[in-house]
C-alpha atoms as a PDB file:
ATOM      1  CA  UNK A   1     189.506 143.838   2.029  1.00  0.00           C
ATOM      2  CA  UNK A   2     187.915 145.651   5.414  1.00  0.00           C
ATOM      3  CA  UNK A   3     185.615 142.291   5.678  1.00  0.00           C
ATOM      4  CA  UNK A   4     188.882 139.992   4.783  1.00  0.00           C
ATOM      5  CA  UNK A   5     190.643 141.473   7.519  1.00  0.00           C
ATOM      6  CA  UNK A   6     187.479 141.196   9.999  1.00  0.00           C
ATOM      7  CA  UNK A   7     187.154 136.897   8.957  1.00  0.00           C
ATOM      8  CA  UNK A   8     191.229 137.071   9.515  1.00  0.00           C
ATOM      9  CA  UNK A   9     190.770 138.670  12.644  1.00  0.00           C
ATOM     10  CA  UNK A  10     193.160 136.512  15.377  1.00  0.00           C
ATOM     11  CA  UNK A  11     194.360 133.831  12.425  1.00  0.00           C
ATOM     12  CA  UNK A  12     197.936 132.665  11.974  1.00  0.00           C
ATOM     13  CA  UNK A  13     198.441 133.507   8.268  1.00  0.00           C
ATOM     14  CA  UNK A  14     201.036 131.694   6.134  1.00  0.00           C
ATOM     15  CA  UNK A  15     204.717 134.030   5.609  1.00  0.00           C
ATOM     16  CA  UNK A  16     203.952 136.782   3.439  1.00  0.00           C
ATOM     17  CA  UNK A  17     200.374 136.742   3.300  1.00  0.00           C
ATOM     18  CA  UNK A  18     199.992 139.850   5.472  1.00  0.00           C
ATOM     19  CA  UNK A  19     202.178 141.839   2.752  1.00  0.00           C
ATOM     20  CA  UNK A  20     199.967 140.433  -0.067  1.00  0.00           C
ATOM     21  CA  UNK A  21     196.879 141.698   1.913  1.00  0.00           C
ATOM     22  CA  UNK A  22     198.506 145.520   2.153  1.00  0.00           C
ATOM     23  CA  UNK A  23     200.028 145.657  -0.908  1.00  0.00           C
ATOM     24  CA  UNK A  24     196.042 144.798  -2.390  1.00  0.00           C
ATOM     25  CA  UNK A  25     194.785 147.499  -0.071  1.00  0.00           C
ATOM     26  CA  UNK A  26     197.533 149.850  -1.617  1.00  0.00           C
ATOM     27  CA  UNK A  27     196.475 148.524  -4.945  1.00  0.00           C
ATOM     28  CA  UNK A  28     192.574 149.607  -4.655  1.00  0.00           C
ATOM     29  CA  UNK A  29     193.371 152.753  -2.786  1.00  0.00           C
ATOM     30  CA  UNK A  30     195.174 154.153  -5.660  1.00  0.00           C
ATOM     31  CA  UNK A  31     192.786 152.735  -8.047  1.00  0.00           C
ATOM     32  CA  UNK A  32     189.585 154.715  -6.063  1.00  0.00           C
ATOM     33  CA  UNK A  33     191.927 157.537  -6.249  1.00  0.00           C
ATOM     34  CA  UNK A  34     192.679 157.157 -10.019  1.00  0.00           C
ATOM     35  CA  UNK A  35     189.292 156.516 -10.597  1.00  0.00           C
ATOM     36  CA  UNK A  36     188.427 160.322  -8.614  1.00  0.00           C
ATOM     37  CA  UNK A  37     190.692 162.009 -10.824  1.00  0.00           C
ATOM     38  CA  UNK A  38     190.059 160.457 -14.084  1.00  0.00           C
ATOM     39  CA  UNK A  39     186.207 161.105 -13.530  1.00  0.00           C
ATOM     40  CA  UNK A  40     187.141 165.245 -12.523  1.00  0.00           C
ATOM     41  CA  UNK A  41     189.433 165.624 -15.606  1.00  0.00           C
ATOM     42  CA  UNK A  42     186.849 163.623 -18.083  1.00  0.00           C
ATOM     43  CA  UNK A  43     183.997 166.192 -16.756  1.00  0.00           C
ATOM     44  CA  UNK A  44     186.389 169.318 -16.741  1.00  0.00           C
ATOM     45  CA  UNK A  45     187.005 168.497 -20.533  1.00  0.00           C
ATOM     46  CA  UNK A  46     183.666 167.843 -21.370  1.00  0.00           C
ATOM     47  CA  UNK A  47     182.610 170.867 -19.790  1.00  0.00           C
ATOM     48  CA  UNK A  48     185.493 172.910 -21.619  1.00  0.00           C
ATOM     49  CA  UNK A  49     185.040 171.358 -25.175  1.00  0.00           C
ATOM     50  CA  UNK A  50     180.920 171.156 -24.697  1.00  0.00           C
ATOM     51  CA  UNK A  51     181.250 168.045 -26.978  1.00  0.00           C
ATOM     52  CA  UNK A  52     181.396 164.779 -25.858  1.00  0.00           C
ATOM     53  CA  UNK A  53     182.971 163.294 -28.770  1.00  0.00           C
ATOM     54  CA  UNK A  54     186.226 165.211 -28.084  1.00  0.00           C
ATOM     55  CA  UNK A  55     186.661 164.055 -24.834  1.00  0.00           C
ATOM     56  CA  UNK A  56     190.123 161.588 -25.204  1.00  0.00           C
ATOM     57  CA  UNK A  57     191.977 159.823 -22.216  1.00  0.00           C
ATOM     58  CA  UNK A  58     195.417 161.133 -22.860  1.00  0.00           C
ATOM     59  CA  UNK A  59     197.942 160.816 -20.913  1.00  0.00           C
ATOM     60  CA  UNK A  60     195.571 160.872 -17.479  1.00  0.00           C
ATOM     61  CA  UNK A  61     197.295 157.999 -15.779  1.00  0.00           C
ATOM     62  CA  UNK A  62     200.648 159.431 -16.159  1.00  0.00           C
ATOM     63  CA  UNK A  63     199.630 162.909 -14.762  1.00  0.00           C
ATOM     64  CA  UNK A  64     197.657 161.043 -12.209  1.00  0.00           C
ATOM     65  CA  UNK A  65     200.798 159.205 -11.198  1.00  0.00           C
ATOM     66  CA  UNK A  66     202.872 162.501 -11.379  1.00  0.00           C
ATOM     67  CA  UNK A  67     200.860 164.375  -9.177  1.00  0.00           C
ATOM     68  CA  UNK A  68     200.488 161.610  -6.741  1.00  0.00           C
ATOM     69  CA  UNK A  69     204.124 161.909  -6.228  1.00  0.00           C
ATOM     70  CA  UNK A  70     204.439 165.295  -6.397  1.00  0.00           C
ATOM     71  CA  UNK A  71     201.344 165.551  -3.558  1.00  0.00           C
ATOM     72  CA  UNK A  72     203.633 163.419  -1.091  1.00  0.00           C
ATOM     73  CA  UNK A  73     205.034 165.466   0.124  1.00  0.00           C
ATOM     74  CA  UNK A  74     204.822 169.443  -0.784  1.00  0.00           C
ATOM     75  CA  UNK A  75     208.687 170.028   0.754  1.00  0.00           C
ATOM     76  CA  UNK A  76     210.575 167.371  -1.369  1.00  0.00           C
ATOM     77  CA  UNK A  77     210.763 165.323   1.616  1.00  0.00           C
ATOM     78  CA  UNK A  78     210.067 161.648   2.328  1.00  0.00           C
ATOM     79  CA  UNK A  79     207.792 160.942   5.376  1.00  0.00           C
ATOM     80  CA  UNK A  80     210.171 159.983   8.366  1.00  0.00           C
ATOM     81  CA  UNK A  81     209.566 156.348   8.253  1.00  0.00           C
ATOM     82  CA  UNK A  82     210.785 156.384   4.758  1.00  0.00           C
ATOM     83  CA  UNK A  83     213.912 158.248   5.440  1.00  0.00           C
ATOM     84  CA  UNK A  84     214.666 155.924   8.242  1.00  0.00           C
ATOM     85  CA  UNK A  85     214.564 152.951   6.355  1.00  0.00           C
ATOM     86  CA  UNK A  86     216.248 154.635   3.544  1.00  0.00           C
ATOM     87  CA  UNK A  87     218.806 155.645   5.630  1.00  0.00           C
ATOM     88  CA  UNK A  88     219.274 151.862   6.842  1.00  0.00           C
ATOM     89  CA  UNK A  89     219.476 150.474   3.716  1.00  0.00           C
ATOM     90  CA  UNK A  90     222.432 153.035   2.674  1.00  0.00           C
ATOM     91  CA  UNK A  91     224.087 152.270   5.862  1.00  0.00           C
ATOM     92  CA  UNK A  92     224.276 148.675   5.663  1.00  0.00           C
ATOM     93  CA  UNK A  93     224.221 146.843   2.501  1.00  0.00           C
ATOM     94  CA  UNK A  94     222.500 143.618   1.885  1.00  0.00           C
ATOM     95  CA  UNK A  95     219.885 144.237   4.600  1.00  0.00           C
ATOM     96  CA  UNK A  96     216.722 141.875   4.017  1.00  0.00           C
ATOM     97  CA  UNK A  97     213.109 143.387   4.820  1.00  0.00           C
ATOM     98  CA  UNK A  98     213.011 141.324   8.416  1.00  0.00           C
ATOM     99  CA  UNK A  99     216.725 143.014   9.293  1.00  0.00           C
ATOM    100  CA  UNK A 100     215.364 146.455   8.179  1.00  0.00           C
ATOM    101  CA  UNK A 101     212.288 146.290  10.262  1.00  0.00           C
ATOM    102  CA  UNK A 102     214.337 145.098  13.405  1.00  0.00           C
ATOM    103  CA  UNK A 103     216.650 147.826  13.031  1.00  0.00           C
ATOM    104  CA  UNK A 104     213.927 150.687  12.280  1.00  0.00           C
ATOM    105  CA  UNK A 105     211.489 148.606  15.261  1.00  0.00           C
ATOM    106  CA  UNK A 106     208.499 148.496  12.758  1.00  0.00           C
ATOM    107  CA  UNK A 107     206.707 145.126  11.456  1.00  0.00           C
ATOM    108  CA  UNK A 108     208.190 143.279   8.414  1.00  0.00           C
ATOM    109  CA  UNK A 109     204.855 144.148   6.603  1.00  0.00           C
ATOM    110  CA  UNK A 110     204.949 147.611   6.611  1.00  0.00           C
ATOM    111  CA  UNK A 111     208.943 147.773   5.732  1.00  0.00           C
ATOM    112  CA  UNK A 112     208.294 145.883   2.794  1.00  0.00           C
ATOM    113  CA  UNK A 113     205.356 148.121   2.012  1.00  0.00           C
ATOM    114  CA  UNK A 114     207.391 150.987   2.335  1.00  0.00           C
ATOM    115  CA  UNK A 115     210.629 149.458   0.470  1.00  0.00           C
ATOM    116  CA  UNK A 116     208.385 148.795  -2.671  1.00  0.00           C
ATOM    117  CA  UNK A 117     207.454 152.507  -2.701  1.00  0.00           C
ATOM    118  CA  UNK A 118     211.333 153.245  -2.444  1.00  0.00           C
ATOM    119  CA  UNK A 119     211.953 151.170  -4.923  1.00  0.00           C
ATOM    120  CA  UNK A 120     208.872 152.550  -7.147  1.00  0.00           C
ATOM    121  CA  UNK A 121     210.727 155.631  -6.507  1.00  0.00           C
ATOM    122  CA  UNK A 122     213.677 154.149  -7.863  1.00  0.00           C
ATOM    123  CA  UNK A 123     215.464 155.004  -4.912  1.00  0.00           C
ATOM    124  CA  UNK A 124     216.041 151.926  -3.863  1.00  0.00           C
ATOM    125  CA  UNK A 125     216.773 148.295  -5.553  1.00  0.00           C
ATOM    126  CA  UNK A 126     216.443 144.609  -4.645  1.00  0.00           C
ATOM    127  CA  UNK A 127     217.926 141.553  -5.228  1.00  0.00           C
ATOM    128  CA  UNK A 128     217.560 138.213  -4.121  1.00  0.00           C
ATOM    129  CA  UNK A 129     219.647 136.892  -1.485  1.00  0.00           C
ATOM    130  CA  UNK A 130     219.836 134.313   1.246  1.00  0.00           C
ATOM    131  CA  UNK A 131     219.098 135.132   4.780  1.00  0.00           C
ATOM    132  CA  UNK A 132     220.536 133.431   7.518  1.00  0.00           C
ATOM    133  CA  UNK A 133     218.678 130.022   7.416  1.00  0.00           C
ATOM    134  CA  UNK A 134     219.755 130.137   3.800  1.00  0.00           C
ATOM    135  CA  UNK A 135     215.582 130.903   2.626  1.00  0.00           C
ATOM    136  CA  UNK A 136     215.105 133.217  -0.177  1.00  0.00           C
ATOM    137  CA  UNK A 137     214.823 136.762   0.406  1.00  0.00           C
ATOM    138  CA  UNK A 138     214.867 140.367  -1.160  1.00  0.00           C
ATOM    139  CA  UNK A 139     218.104 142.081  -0.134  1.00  0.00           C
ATOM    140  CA  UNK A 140     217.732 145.841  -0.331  1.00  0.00           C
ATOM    141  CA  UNK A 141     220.645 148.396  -2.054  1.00  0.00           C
ATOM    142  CA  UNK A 142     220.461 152.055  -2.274  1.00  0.00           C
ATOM    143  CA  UNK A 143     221.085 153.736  -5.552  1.00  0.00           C
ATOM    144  CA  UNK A 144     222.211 156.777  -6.397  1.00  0.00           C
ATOM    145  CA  UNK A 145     219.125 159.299  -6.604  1.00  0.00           C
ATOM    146  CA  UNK A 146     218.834 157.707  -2.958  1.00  0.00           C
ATOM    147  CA  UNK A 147     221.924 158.712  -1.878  1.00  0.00           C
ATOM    148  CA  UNK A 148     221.656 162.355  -3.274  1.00  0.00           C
ATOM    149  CA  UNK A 149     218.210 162.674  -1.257  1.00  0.00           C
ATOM    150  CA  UNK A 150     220.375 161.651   1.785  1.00  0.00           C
ATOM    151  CA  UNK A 151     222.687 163.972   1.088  1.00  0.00           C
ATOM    152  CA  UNK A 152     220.492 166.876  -0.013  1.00  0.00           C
ATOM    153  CA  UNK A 153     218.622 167.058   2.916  1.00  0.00           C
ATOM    154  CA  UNK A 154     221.743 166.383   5.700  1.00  0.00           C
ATOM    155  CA  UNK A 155     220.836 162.775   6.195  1.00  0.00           C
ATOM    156  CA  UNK A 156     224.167 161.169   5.163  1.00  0.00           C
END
């Protein structure tokens, strides 16, 4: 993607292609990172056991995925960013992502990279909706566990 990004360099790219483009980089990110951890645990348990034959997958990509969350953040606590635009989205319903990243004065590429996580969290949902030259957009809703973070931590 690095060398995409370098051939890209100073093009006009069609609506929503920069959001594909991150949300790919996200993709192989967390697959190097899966990739890491599956290797460590495979060896750990081979080294344990001393028998390659008992070595089994499991559940790896579900711990993986646990302690990736978990690892976000040690204190519970979204990164700021995501608290901001979590906090918009509770504030005003039936904000779309280019609203959101007016309001929180951020690019409309890295809200909706951000919103996705939210809503991976399940913190947040979407819909589609119309925006104002009636073209078909995501409109963002809060849900419940992302109220209670809100209110846990004196946000709301």
């Amino acid at each position: 993607m690095r060398r995409l990004r370098e051939i890209l360099k100073g093009t006009l790219l069609p609506p929503g292609a920069e959001e594909e483009i991150a949300l790919v980089e996200k993709k192989q990110r967390e697959d190097a990172s899966y990739t890491e951890y599956l290797e460590s645990r495979l060896e750990s348990q081979l080294t344990e056991s001393g028998n390659k034959d008992a070595v089994s997958p499991r559940s790896y990509r579900q711990d993986w995925e646990q302690k990736q969350r978990d690892s976000q953040n040690q204190h519970g606590r979204l990164e700021e960013l995501r608290e901001k635009i979590l906090l918009l989205v509770s504030q005003t319903e039936r904000l779309h992502d280019a609203q959101i990243a007016e309001l929180a004065g951020i690019s409309k590429q890295l809200v909706t990279l951000h919103l996705h996580d939210l809503r991976d969290a399940k913190l947040v949902r979407s819909a589609f909706g119309l925006d104002d030259r009636s073209y078909q957009v995501d409109v963002w809703f809060i849900e419940q566990p992302g109220r209670k973070y809100l209110f846990q931590h004196g946000l709301l």
